[in-house]
PDB file of N, CA and C in Angstrom:
ATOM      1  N   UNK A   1       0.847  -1.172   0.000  1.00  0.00           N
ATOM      2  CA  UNK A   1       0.000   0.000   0.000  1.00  0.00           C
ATOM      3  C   UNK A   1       0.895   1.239   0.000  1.00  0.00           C
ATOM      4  N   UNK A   2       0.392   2.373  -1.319  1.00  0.00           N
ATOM      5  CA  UNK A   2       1.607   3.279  -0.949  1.00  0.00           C
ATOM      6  C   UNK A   2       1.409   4.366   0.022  1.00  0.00           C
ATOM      7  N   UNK A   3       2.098   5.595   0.480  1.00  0.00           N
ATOM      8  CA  UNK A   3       1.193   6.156   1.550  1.00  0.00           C
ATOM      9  C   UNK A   3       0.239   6.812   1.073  1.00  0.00           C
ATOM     10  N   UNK A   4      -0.091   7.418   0.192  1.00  0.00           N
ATOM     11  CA  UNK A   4      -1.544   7.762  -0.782  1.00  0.00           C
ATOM     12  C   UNK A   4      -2.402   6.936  -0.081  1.00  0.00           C
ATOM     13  N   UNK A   5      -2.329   5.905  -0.307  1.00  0.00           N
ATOM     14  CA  UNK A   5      -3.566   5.121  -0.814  1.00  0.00           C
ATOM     15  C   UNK A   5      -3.330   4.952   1.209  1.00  0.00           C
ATOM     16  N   UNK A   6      -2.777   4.914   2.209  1.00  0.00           N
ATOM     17  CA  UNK A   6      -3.073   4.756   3.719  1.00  0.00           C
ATOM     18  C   UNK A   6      -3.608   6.248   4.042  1.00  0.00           C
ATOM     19  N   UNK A   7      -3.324   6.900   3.671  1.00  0.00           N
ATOM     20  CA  UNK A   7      -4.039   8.417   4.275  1.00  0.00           C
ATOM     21  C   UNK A   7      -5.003   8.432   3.606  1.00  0.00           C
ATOM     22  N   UNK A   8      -5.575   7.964   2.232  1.00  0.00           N
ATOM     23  CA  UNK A   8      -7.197   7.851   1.833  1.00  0.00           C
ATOM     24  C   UNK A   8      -7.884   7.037   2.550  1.00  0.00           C
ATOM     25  N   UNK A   9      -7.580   5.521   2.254  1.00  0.00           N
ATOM     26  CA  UNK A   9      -8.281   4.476   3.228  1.00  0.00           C
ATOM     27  C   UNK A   9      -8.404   4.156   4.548  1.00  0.00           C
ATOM     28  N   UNK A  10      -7.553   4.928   5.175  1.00  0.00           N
ATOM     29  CA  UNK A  10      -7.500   4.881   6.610  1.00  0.00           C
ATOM     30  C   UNK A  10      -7.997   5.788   7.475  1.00  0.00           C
ATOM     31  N   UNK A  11      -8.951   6.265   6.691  1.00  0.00           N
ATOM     32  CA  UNK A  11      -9.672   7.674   8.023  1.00  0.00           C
ATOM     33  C   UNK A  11     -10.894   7.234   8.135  1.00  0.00           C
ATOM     34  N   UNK A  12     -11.308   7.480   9.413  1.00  0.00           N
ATOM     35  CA  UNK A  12     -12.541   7.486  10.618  1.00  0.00           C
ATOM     36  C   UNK A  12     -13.539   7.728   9.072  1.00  0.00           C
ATOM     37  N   UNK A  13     -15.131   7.140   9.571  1.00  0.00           N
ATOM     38  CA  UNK A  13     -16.237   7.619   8.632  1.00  0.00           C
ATOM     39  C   UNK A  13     -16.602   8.631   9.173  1.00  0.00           C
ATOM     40  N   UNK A  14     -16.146   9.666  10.310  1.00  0.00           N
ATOM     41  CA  UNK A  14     -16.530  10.653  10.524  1.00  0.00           C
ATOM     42  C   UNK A  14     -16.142  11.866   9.687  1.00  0.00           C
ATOM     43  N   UNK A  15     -14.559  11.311   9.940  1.00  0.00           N
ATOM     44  CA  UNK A  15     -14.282  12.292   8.764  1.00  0.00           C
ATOM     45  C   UNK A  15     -13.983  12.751   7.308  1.00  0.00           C
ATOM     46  N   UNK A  16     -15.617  12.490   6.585  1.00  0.00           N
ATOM     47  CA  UNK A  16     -15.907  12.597   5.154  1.00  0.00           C
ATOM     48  C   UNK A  16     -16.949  13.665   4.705  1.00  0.00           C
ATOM     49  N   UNK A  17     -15.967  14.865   4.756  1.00  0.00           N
ATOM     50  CA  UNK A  17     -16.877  15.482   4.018  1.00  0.00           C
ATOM     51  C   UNK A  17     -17.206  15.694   3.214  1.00  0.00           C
ATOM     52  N   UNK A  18     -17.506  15.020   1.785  1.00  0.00           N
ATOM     53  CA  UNK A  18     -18.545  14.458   0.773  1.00  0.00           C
ATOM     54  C   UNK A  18     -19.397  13.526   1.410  1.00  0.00           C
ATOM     55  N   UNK A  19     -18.945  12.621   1.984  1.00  0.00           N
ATOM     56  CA  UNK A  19     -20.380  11.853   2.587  1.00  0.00           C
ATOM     57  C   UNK A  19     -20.858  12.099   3.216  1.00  0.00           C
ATOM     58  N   UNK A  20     -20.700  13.046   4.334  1.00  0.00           N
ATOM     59  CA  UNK A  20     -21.136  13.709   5.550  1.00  0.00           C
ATOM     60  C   UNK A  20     -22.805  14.399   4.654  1.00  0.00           C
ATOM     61  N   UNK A  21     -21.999  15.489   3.582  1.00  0.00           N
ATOM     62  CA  UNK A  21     -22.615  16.154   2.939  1.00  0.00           C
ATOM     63  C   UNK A  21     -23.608  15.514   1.804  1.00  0.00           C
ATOM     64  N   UNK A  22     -23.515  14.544   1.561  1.00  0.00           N
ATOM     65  CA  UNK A  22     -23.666  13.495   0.232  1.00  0.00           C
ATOM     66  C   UNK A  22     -23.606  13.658  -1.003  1.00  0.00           C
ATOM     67  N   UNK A  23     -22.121  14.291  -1.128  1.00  0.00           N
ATOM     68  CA  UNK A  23     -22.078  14.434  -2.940  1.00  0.00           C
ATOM     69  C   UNK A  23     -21.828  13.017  -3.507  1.00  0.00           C
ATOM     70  N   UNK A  24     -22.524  13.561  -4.694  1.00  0.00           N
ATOM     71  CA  UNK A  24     -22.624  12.457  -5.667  1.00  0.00           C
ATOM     72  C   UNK A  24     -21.645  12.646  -6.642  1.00  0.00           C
ATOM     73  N   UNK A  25     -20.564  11.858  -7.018  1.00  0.00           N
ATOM     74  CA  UNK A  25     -19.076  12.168  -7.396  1.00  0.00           C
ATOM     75  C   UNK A  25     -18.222  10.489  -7.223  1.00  0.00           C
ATOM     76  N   UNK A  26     -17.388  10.601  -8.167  1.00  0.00           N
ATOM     77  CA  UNK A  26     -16.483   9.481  -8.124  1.00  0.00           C
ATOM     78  C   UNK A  26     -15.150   9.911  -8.946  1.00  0.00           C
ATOM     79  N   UNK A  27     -13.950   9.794  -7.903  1.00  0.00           N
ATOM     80  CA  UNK A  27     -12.717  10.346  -7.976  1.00  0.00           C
ATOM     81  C   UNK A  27     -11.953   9.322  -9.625  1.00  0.00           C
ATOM     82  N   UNK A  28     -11.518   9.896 -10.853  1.00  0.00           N
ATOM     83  CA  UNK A  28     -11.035   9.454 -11.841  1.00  0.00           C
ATOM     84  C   UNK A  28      -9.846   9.464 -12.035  1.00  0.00           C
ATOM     85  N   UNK A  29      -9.191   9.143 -13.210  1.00  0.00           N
ATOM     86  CA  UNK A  29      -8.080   9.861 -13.493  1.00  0.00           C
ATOM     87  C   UNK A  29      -6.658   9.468 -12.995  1.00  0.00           C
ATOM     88  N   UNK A  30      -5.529  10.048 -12.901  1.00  0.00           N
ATOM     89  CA  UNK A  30      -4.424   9.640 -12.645  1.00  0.00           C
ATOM     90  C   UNK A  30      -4.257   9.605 -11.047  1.00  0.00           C
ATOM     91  N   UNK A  31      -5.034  10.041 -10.314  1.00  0.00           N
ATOM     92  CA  UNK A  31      -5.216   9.791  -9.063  1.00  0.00           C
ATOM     93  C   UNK A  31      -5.729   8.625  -8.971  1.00  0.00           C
ATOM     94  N   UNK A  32      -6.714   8.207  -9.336  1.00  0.00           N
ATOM     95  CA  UNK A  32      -7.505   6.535  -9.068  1.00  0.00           C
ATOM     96  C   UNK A  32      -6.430   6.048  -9.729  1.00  0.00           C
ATOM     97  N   UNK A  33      -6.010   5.888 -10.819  1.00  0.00           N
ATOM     98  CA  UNK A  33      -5.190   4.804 -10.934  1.00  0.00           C
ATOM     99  C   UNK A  33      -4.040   4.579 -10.063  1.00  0.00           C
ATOM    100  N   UNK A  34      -2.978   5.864  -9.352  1.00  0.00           N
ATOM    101  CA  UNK A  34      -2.165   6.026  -8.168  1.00  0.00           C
ATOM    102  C   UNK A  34      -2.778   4.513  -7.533  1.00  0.00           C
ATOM    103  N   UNK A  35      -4.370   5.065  -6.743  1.00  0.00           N
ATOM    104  CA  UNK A  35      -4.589   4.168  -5.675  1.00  0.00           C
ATOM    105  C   UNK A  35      -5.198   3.008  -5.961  1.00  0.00           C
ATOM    106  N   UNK A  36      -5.116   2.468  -7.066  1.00  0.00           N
ATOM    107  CA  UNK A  36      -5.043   1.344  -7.408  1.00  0.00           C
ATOM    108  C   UNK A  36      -3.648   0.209  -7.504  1.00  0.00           C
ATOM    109  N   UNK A  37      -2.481   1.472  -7.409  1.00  0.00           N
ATOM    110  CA  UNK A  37      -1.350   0.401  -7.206  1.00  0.00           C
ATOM    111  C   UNK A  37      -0.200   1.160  -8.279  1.00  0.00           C
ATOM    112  N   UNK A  38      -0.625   1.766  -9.157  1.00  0.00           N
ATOM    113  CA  UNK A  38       0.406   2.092 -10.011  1.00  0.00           C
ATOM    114  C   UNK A  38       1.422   3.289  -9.823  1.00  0.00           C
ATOM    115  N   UNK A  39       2.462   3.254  -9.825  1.00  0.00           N
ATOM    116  CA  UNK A  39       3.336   3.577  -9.294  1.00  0.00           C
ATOM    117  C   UNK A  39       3.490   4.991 -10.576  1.00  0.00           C
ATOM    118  N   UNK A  40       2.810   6.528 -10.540  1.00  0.00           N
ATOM    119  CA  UNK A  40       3.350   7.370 -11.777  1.00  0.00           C
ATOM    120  C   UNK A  40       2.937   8.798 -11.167  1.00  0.00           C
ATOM    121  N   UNK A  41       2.936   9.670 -11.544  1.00  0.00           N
ATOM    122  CA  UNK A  41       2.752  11.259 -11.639  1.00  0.00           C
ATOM    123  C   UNK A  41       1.517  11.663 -12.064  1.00  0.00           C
ATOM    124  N   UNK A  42       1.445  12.819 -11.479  1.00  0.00           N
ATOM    125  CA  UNK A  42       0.484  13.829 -12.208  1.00  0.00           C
ATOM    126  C   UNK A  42      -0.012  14.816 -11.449  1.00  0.00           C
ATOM    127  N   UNK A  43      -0.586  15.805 -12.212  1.00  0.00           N
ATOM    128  CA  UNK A  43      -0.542  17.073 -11.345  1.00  0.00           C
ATOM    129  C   UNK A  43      -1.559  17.544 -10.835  1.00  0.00           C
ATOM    130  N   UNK A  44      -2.526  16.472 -11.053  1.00  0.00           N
ATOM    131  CA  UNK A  44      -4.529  17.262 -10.813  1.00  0.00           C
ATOM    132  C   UNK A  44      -5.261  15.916 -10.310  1.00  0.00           C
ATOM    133  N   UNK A  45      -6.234  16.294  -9.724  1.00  0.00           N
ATOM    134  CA  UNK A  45      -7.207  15.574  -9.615  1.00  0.00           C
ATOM    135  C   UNK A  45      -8.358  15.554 -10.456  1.00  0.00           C
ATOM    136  N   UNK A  46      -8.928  14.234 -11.063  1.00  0.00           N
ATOM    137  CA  UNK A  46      -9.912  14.440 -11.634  1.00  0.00           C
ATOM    138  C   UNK A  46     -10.764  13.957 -11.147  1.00  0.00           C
ATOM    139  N   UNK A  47     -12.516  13.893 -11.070  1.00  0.00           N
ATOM    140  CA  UNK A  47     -13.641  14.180 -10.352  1.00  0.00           C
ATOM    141  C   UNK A  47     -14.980  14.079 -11.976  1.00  0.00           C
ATOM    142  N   UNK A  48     -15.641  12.792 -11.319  1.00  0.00           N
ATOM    143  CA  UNK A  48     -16.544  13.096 -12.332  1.00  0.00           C
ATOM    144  C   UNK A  48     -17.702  13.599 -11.313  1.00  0.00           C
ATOM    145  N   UNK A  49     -18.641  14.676 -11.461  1.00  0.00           N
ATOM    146  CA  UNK A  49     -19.458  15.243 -10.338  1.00  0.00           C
ATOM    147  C   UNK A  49     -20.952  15.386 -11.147  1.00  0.00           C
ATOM    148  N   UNK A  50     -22.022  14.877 -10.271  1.00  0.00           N
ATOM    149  CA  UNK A  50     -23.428  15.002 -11.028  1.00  0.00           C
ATOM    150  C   UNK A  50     -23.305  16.586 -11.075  1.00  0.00           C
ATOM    151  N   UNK A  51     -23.799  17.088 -12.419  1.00  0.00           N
ATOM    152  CA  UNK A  51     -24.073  18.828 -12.208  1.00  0.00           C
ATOM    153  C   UNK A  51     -25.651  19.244 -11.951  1.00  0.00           C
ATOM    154  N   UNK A  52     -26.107  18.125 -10.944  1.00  0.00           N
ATOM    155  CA  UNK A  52     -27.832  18.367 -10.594  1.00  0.00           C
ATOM    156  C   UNK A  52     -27.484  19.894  -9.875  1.00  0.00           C
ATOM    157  N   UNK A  53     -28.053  21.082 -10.160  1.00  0.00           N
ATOM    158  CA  UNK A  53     -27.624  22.168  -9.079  1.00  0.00           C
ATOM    159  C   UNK A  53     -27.626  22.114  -7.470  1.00  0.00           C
ATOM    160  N   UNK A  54     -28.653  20.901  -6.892  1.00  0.00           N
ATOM    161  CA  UNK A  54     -28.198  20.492  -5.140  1.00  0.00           C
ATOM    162  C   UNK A  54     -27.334  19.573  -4.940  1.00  0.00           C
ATOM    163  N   UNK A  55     -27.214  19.197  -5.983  1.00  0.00           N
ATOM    164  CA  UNK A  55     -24.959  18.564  -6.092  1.00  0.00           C
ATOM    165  C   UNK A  55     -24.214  19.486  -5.725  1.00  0.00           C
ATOM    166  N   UNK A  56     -23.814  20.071  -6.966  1.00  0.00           N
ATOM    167  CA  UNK A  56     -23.145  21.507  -6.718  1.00  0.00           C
ATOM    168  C   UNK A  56     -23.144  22.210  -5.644  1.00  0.00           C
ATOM    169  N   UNK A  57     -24.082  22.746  -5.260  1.00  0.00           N
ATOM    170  CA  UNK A  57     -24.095  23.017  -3.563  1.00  0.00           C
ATOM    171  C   UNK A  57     -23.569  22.484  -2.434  1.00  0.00           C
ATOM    172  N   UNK A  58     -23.574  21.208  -2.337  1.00  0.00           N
ATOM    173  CA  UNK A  58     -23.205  20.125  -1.715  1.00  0.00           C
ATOM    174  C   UNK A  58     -21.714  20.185  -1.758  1.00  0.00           C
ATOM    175  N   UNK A  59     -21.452  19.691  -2.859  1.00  0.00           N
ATOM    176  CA  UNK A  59     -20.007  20.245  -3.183  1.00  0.00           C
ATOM    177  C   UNK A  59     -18.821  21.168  -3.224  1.00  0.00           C
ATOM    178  N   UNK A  60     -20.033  22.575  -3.089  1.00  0.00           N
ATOM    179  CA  UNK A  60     -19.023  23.712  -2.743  1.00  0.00           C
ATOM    180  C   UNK A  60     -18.886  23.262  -0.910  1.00  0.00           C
ATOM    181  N   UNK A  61     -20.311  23.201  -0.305  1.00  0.00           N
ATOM    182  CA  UNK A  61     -20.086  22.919   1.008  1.00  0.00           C
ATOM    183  C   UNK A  61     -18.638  21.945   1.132  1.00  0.00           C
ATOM    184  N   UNK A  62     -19.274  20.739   1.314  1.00  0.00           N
ATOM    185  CA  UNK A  62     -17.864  20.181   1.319  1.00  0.00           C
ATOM    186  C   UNK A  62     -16.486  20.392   0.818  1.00  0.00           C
ATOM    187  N   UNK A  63     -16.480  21.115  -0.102  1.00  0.00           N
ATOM    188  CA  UNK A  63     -14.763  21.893  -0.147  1.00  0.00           C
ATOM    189  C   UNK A  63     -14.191  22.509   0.859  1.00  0.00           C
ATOM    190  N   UNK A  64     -14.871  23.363   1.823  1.00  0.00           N
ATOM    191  CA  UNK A  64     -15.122  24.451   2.031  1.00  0.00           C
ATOM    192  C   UNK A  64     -14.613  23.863   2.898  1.00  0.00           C
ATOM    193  N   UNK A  65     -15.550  22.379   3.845  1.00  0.00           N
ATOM    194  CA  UNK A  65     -15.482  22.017   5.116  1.00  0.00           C
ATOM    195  C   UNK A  65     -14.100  21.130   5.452  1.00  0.00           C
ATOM    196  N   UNK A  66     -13.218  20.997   3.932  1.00  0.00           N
ATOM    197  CA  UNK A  66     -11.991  20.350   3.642  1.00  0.00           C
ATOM    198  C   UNK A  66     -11.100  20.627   5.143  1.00  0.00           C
ATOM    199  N   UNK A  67     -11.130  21.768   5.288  1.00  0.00           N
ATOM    200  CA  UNK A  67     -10.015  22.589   6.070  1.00  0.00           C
ATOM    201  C   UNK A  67     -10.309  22.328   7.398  1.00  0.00           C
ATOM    202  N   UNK A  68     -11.757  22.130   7.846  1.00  0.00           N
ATOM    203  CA  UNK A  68     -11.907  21.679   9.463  1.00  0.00           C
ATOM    204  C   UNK A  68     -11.978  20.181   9.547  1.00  0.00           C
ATOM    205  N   UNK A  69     -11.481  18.802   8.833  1.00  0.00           N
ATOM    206  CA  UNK A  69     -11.332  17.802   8.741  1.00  0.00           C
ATOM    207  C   UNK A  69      -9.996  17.393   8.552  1.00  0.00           C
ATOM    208  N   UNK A  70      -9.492  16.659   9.343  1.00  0.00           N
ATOM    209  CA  UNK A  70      -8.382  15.495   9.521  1.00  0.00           C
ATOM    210  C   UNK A  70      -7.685  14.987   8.255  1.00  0.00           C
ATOM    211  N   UNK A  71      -9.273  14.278   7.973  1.00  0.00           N
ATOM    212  CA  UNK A  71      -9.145  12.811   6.947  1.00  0.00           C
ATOM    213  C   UNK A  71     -10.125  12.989   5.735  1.00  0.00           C
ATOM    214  N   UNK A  72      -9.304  12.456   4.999  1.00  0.00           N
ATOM    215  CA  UNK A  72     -10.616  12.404   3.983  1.00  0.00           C
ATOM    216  C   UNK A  72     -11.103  10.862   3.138  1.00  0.00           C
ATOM    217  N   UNK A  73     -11.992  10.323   3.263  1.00  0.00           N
ATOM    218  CA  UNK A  73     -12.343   9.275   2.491  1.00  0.00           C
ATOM    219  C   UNK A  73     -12.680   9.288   0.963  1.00  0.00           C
ATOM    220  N   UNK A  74     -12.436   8.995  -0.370  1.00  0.00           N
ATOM    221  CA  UNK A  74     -12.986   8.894  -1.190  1.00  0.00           C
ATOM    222  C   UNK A  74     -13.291   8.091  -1.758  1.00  0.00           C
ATOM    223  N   UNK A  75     -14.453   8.258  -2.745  1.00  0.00           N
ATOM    224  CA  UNK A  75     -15.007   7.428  -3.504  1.00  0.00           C
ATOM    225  C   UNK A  75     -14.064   7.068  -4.976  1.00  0.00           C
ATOM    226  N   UNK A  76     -13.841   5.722  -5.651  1.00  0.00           N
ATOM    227  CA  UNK A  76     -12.544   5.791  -6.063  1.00  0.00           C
ATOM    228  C   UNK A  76     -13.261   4.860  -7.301  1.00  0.00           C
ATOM    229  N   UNK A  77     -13.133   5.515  -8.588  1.00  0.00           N
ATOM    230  CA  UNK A  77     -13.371   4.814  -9.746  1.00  0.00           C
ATOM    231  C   UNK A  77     -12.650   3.232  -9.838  1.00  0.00           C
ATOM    232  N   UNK A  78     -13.380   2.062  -9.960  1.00  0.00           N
ATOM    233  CA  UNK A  78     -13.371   0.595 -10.015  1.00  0.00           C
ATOM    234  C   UNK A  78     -12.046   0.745 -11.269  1.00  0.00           C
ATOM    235  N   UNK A  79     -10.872  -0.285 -11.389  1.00  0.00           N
ATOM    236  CA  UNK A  79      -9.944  -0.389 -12.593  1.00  0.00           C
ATOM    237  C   UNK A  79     -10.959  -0.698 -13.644  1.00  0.00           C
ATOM    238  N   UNK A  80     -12.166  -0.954 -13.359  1.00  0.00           N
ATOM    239  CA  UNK A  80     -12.703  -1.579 -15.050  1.00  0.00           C
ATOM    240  C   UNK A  80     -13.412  -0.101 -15.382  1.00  0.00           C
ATOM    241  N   UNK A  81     -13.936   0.716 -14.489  1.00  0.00           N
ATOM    242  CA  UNK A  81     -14.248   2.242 -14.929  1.00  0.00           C
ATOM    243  C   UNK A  81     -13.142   2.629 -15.738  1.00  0.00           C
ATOM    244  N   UNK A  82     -12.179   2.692 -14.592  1.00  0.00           N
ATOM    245  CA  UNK A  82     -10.931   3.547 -15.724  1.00  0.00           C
ATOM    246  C   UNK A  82     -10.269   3.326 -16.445  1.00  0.00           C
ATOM    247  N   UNK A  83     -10.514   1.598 -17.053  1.00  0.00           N
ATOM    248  CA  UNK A  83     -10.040   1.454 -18.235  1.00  0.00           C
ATOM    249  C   UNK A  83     -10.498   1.802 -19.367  1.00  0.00           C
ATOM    250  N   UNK A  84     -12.092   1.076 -18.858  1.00  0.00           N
ATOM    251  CA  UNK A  84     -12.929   1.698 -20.161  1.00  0.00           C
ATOM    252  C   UNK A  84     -13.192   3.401 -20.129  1.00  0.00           C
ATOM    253  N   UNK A  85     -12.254   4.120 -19.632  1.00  0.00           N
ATOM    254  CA  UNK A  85     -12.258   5.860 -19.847  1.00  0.00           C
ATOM    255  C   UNK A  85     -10.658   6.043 -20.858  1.00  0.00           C
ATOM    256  N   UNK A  86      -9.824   5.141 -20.055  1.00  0.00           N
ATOM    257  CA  UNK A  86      -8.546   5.089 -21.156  1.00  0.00           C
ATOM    258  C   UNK A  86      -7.985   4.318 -22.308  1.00  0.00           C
ATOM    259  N   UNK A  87      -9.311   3.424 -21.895  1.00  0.00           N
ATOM    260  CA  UNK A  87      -8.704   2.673 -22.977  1.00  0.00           C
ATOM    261  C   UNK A  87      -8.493   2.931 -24.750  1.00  0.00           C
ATOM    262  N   UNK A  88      -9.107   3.731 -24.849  1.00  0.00           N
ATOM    263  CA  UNK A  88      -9.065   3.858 -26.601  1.00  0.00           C
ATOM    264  C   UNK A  88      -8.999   5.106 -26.655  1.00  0.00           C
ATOM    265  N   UNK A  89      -8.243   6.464 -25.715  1.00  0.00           N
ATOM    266  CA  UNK A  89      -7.644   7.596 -26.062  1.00  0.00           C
ATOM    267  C   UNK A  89      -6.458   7.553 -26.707  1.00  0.00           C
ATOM    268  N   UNK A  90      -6.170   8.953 -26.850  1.00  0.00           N
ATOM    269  CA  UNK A  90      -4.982   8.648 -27.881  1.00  0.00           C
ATOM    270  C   UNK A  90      -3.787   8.852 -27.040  1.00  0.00           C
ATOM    271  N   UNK A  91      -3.763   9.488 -25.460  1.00  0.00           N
ATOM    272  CA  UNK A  91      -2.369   9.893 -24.988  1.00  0.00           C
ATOM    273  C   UNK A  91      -1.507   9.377 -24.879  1.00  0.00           C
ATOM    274  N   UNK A  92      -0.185   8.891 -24.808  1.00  0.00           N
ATOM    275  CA  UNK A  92       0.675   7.516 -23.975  1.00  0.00           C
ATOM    276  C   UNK A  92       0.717   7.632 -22.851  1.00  0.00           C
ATOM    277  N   UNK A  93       0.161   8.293 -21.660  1.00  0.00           N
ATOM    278  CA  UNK A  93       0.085   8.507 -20.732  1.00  0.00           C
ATOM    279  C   UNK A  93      -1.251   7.445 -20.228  1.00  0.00           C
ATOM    280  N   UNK A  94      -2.406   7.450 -21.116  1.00  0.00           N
ATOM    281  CA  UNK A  94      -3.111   7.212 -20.986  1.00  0.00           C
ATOM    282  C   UNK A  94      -3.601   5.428 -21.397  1.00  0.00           C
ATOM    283  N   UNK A  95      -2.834   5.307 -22.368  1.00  0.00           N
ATOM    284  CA  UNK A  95      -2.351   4.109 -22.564  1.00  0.00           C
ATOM    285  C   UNK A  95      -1.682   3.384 -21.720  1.00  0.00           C
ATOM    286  N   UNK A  96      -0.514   4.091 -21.392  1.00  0.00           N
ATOM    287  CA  UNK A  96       0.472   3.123 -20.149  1.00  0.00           C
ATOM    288  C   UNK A  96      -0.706   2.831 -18.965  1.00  0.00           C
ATOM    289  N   UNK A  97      -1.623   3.618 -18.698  1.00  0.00           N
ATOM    290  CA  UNK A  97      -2.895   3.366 -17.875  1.00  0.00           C
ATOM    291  C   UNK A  97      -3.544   2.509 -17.975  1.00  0.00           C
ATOM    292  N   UNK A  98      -4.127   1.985 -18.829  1.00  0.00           N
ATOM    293  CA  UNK A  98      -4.721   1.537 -19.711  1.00  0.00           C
ATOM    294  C   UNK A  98      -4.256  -0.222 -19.478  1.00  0.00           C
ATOM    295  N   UNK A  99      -2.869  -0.197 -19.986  1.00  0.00           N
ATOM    296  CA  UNK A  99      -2.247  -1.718 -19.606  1.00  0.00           C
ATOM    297  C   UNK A  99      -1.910  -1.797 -18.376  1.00  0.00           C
ATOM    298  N   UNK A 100      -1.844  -0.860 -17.829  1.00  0.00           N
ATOM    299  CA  UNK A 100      -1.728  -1.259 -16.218  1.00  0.00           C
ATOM    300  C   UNK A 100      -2.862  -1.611 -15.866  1.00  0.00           C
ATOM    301  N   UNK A 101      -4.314  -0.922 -16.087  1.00  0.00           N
ATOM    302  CA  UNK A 101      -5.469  -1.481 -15.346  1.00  0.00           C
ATOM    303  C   UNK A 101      -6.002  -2.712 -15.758  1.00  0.00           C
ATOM    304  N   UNK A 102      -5.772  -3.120 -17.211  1.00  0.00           N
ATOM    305  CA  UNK A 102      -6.360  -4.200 -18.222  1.00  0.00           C
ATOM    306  C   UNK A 102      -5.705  -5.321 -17.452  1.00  0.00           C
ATOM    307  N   UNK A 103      -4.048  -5.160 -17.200  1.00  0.00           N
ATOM    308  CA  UNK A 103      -3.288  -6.208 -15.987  1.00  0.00           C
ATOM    309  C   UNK A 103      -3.741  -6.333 -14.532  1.00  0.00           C
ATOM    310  N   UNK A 104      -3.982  -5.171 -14.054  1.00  0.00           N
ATOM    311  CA  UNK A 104      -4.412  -5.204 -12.544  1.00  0.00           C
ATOM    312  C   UNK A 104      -6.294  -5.967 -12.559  1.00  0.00           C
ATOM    313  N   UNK A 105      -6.966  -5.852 -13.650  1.00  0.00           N
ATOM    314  CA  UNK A 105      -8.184  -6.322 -13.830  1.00  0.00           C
ATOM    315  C   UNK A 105      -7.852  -8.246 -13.992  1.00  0.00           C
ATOM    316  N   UNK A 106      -6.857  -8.574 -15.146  1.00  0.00           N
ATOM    317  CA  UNK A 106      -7.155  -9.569 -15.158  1.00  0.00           C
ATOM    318  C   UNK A 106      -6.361 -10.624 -14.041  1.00  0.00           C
ATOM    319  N   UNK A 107      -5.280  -9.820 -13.109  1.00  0.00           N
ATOM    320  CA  UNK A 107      -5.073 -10.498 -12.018  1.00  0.00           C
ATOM    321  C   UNK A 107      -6.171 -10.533 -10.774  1.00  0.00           C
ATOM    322  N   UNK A 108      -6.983  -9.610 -10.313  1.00  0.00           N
ATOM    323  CA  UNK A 108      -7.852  -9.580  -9.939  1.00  0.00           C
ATOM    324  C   UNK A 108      -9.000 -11.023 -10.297  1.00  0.00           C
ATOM    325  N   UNK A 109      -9.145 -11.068 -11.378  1.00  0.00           N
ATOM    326  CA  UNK A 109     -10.076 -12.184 -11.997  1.00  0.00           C
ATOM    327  C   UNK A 109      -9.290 -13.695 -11.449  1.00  0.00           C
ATOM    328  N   UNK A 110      -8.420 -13.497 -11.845  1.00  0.00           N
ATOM    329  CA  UNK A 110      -7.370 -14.737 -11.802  1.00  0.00           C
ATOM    330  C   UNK A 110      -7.526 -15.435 -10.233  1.00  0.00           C
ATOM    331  N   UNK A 111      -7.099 -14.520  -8.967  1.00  0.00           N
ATOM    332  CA  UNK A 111      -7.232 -14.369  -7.433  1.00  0.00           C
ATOM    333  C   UNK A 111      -8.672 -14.750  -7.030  1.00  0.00           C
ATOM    334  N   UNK A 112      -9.601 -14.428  -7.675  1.00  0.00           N
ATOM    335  CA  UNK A 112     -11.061 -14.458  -7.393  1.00  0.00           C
ATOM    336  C   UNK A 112     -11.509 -16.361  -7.800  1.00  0.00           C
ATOM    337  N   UNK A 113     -10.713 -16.620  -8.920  1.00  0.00           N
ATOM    338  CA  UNK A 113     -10.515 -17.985  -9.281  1.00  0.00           C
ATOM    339  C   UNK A 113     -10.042 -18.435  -8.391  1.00  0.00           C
ATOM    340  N   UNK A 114      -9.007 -18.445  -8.068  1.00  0.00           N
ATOM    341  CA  UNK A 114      -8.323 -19.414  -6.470  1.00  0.00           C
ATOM    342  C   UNK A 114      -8.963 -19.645  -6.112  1.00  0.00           C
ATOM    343  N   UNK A 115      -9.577 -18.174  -5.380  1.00  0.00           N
ATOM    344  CA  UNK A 115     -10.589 -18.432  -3.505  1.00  0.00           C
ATOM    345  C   UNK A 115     -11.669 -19.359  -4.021  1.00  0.00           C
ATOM    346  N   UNK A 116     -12.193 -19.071  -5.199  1.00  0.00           N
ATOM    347  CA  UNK A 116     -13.533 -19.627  -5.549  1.00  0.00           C
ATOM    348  C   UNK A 116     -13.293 -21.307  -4.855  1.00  0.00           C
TER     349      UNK A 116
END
């Protein structure tokens, strides 16, 4: 586990403010893939967010409430979401993504075979 992925998964359910608040949102992008295991860079977070306008609201709240919270929990796009988001772009960035999750998916499958 790298420390990313212990300071996401390891905080209290108290302290979530998106869920506290209940945005509707799921974290994408070169961040989810980070906490899926892959070891790379990048400079942003990406966020797919419902734009219902009492989302949005919700959402500014919880930004806001970022700063009087500890910890934060997120909601974290599945490797088969974010493959099928990278898989057939054109970046190499996005590609090298791409075979990392298509690998981390079919070992996953493989492990699930064992226990079975």
């Amino acid at each position: 586990m790298t420390f990313l992925q212990s300071r996401i998964t390891n905080q209290p359910e108290s302290s979530i403010p998106a869920r506290k608040i209940q945005v509707e949102y799921v974290l994408i992008g070169g961040v989810a893939v980070i906490l899926h295991g892959m070891r790379r860079l990048t400079q942003d977070v990406d966020v797919f967010v419902s734009l219902a306008p009492e989302n949005i609201a919700k959402l500014r709240d919880a930004l806001r409430s970022l700063y009087e919270d500890e910890g934060i929990k997120i909601k974290l796009a599945t490797p088969e979401m974010l493959f099928e988001l990278k898989r057939d772009t054109l970046r190499d960035k996005d590609k090298i993504d791409a075979a990392f999750l298509a690998e981390l998916i079919k070992e996953r499958q493989a492990e699930k075979k064992r226990q079975a």
